[in-house]
Every structure is written in C-alpha cells, then in structure tokens.
N, C-alpha and C. Protein backbone atom coordinates (compact mmCIF):
# COMPACT_ATOMS: atom_id res chain seq x y z
N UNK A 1 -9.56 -72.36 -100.36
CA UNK A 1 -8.71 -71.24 -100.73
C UNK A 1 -7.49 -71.23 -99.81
N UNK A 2 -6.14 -70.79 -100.13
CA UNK A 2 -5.41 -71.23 -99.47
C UNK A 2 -5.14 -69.56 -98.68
N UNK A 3 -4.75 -70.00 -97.73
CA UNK A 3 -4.13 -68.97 -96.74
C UNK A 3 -3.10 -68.03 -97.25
N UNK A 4 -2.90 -67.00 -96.34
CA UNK A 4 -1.95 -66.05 -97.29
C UNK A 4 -0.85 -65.73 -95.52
N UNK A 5 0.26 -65.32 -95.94
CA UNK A 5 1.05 -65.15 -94.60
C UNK A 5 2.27 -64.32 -94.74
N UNK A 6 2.22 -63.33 -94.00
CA UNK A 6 3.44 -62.35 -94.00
C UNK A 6 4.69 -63.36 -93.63
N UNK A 7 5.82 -63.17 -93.90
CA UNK A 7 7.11 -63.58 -92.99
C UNK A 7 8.23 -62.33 -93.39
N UNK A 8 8.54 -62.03 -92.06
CA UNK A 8 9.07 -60.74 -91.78
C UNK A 8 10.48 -60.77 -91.45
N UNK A 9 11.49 -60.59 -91.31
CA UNK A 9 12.88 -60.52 -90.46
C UNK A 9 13.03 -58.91 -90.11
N UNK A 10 13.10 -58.67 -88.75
CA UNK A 10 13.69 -57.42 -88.62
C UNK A 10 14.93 -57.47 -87.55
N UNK A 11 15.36 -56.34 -87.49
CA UNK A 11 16.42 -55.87 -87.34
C UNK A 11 16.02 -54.52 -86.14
N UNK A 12 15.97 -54.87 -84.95
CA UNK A 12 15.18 -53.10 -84.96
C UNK A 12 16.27 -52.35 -84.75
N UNK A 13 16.53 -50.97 -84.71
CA UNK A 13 17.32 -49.91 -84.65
C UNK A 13 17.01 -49.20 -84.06
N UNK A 14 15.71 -48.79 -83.81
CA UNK A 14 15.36 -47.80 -82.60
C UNK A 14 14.43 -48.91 -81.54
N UNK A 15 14.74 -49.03 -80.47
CA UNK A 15 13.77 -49.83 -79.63
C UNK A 15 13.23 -49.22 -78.71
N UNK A 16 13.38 -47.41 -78.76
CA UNK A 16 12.47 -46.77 -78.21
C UNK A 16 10.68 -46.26 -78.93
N UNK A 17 11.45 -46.25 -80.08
CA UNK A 17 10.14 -46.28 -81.30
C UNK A 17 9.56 -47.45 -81.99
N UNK A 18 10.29 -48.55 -81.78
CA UNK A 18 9.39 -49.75 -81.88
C UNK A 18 7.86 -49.89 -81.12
N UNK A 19 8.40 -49.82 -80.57
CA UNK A 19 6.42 -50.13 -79.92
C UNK A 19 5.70 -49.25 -80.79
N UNK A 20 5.91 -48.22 -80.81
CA UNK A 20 5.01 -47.04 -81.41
C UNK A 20 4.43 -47.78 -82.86
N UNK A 21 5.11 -48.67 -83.60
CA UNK A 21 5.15 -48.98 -84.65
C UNK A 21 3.83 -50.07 -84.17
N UNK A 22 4.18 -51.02 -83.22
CA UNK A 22 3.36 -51.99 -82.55
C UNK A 22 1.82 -51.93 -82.24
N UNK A 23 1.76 -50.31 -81.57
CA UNK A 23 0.45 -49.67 -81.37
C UNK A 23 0.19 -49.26 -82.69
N UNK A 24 0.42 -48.97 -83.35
CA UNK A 24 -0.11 -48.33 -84.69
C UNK A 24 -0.36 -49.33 -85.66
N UNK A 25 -0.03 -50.99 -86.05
CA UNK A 25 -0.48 -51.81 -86.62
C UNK A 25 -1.61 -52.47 -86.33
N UNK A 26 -1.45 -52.65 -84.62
CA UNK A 26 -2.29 -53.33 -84.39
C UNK A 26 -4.20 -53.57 -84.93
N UNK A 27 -4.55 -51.96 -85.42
CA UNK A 27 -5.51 -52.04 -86.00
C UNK A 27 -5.77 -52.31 -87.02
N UNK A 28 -4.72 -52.46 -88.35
CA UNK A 28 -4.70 -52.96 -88.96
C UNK A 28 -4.69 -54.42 -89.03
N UNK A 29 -3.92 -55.11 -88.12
CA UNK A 29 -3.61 -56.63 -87.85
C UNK A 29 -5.37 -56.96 -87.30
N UNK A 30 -5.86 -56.47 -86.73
CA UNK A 30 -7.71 -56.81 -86.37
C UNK A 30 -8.25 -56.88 -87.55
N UNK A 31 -7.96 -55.43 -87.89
CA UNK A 31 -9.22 -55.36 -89.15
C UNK A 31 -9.27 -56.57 -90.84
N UNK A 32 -8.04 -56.86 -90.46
CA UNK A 32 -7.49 -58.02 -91.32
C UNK A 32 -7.91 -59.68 -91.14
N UNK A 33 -7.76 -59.43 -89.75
CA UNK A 33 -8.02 -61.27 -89.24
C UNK A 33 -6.06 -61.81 -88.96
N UNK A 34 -5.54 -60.91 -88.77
CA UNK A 34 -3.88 -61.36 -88.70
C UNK A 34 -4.35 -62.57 -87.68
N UNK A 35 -3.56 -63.83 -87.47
CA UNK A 35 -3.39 -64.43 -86.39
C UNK A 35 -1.57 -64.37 -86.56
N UNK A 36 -1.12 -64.07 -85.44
CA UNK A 36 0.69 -64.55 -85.15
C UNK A 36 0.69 -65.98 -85.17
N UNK A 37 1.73 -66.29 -85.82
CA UNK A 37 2.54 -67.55 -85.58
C UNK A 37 3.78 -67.99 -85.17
N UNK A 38 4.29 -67.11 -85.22
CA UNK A 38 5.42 -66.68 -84.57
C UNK A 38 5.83 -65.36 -84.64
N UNK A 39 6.49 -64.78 -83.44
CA UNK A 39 6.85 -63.31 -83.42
C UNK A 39 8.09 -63.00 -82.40
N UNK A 40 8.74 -62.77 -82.68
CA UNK A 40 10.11 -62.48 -81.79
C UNK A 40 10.76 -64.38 -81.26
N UNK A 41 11.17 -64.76 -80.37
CA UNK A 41 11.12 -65.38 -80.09
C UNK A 41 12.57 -66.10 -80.04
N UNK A 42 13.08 -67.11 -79.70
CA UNK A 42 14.03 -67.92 -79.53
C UNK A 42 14.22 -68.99 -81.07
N UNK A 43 15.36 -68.79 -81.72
CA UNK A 43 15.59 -69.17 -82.97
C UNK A 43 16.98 -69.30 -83.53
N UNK A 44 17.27 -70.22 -84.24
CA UNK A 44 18.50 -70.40 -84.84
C UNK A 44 18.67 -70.39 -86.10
N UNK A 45 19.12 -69.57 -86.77
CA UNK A 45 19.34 -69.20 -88.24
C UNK A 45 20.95 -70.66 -88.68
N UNK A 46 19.82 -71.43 -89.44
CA UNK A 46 21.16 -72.25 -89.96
C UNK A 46 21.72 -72.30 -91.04
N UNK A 47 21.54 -71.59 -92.05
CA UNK A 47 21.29 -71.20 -93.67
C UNK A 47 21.52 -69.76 -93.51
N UNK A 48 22.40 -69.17 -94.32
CA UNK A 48 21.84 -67.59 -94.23
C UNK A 48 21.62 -66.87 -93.70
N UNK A 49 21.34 -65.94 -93.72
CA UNK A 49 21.78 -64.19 -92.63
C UNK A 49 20.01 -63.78 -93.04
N UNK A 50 19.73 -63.39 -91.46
CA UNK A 50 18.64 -62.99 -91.62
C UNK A 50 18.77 -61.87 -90.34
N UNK A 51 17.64 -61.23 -90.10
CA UNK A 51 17.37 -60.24 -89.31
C UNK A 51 17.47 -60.58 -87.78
N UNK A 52 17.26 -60.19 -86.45
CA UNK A 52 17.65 -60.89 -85.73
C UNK A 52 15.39 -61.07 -84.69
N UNK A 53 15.12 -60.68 -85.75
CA UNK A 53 13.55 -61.00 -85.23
C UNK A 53 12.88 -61.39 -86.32
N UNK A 54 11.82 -62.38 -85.57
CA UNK A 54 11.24 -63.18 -87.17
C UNK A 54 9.60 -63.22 -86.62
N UNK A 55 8.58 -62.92 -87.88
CA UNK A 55 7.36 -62.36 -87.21
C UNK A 55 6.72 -63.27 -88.56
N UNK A 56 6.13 -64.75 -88.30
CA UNK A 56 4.93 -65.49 -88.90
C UNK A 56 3.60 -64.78 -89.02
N UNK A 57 2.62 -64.55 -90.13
CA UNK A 57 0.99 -63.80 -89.91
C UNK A 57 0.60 -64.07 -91.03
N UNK A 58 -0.36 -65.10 -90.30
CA UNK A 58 -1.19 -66.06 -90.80
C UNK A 58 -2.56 -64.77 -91.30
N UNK A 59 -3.42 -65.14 -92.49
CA UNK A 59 -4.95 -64.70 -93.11
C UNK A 59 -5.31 -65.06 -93.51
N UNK A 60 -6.62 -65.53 -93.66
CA UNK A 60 -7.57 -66.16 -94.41
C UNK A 60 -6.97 -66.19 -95.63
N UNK A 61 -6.29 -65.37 -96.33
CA UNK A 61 -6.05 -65.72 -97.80
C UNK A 61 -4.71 -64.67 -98.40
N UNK A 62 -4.34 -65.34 -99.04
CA UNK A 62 -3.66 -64.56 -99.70
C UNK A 62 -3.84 -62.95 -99.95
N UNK A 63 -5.07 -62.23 -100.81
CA UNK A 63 -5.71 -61.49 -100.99
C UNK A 63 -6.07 -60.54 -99.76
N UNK A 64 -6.11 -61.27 -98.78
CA UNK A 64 -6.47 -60.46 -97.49
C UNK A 64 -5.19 -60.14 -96.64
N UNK A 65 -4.50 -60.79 -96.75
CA UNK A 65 -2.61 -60.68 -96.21
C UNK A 65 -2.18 -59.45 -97.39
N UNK A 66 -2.34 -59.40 -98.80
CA UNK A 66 -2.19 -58.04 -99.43
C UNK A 66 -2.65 -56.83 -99.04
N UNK A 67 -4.10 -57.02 -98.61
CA UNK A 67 -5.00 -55.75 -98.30
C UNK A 67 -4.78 -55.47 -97.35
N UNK A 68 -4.30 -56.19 -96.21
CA UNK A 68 -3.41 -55.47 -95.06
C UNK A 68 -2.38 -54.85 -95.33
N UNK A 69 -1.77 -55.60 -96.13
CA UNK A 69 -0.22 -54.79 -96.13
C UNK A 69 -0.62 -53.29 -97.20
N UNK A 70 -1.62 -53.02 -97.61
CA UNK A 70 -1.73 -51.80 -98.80
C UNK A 70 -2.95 -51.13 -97.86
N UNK A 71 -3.10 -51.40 -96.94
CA UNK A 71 -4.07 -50.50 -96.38
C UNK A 71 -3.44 -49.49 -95.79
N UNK A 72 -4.01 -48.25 -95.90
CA UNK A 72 -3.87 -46.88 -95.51
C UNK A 72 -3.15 -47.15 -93.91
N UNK A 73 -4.19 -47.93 -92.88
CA UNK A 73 -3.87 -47.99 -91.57
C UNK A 73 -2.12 -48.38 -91.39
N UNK A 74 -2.19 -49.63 -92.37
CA UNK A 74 -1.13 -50.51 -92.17
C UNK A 74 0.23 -49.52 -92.83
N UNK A 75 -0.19 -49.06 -93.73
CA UNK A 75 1.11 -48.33 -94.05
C UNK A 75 1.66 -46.99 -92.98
N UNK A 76 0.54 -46.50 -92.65
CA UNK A 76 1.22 -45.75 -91.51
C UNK A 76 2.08 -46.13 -90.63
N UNK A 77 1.74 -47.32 -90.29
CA UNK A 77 2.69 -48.61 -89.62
C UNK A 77 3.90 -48.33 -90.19
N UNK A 78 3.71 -48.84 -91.28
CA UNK A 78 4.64 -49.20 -91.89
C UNK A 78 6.02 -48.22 -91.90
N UNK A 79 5.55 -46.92 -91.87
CA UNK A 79 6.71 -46.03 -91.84
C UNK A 79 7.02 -46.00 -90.66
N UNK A 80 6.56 -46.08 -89.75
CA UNK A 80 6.96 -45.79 -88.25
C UNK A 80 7.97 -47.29 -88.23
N UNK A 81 7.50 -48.27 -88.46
CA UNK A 81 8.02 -49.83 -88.82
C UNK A 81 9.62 -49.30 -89.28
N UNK A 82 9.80 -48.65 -90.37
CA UNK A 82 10.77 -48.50 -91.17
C UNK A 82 11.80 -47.22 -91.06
N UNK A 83 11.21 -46.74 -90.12
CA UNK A 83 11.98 -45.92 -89.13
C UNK A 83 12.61 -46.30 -88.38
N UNK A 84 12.27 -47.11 -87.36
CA UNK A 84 12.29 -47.80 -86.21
C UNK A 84 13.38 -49.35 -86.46
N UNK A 85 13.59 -49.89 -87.54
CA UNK A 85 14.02 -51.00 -87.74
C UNK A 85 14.54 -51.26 -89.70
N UNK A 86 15.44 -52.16 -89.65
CA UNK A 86 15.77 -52.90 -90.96
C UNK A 86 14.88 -54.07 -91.01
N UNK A 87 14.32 -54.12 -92.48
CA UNK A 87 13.40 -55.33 -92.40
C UNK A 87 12.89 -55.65 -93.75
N UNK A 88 13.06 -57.32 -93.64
CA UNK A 88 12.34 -57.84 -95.29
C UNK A 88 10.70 -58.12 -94.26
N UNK A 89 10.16 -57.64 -95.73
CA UNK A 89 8.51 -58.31 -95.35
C UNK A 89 8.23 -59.29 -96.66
N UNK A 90 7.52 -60.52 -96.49
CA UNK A 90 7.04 -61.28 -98.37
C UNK A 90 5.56 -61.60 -97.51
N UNK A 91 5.26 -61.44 -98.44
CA UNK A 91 3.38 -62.00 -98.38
C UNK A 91 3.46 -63.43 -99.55
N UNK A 92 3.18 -64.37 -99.04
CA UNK A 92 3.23 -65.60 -99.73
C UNK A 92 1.91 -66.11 -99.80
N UNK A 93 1.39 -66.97 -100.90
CA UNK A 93 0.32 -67.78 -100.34
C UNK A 93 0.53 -69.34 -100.00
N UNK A 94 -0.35 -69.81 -99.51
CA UNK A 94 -0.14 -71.05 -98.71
C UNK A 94 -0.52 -71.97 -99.63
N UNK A 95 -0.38 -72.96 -99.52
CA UNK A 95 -0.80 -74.62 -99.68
C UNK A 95 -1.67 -74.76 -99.25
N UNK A 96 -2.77 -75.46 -99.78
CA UNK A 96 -3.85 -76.07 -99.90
C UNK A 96 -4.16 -77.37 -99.32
C-alpha cells in the first residue's frame, strides 16, 4: 500500500502564536504515525513562488495522512495553524 504525505508551504505571520499551533498538533501528528521529512529548514525555491517554510509528513498511507488532517484534534490545529500563518497544505499518495 503506498504511503500517503502532507507537503505544506507556510508563510508564518504571527511567530508568537506559531508554536501554540506546534503544541496543539502534535497529538494529532502521534496519534497518526506522522514521521517529518522535512520541516523548516535550509532550501532553494528554483521554479515558482512558494511559502518561505516547507514541512514533508510521511504515513503509513494515504488514508491515514487524510484522517489526520480531518481529525477533530488536528483541526483545532489547524485554526490556530491558520491564524498564525499563510499556507498551502496537499495530502498526496505515494508510489509504490
């Protein structure tokens, strides 16, 4: 079954309420199986305009990378997330 994986670009706007957003996913990102693959980090955009933070999250599956992102926990996140910052999120599935 192939893997499923957030890829994120943000932008943050408040970086006093970011974390808050950070503590408040995190239980969702457990209860899921998230592993990071990349998250913040040193990067060069050579194509296109993107956000100026880029966040890889890897799951067992496709299906389980959804149910994070639609879970009750995770959406609480999510607003604090979308408060706090501009941001694309895609849930993709992987290759086999």
């Amino acid at each position: 079954m192939p893997k499923g994986y957030w890829v994120a670009h943000v932008t943050i706007t408040d970086p006093d309420k970011y974390p808050d957003y950070l503590a408040a996913a995190k239980p969702a990102f457990e209860e899921y199986g998230a592993r990071f693959l990349a998250r913040g980090g040193n990067h060069d955009c050579v194509e296109g305009a993107t956000g100026e933070r880029h966040v890889i999250i890897e799951f067992e599956s496709f299906e389980q990378a959804l149910a994070c992102y639609n879970s009750d926990a995770y959406q609480k996140a999510a607003a604090i997330r979308q408060a706090a910052a501009k941001s694309t999120l895609t849930v993709i599935e992987g290759t086999d």
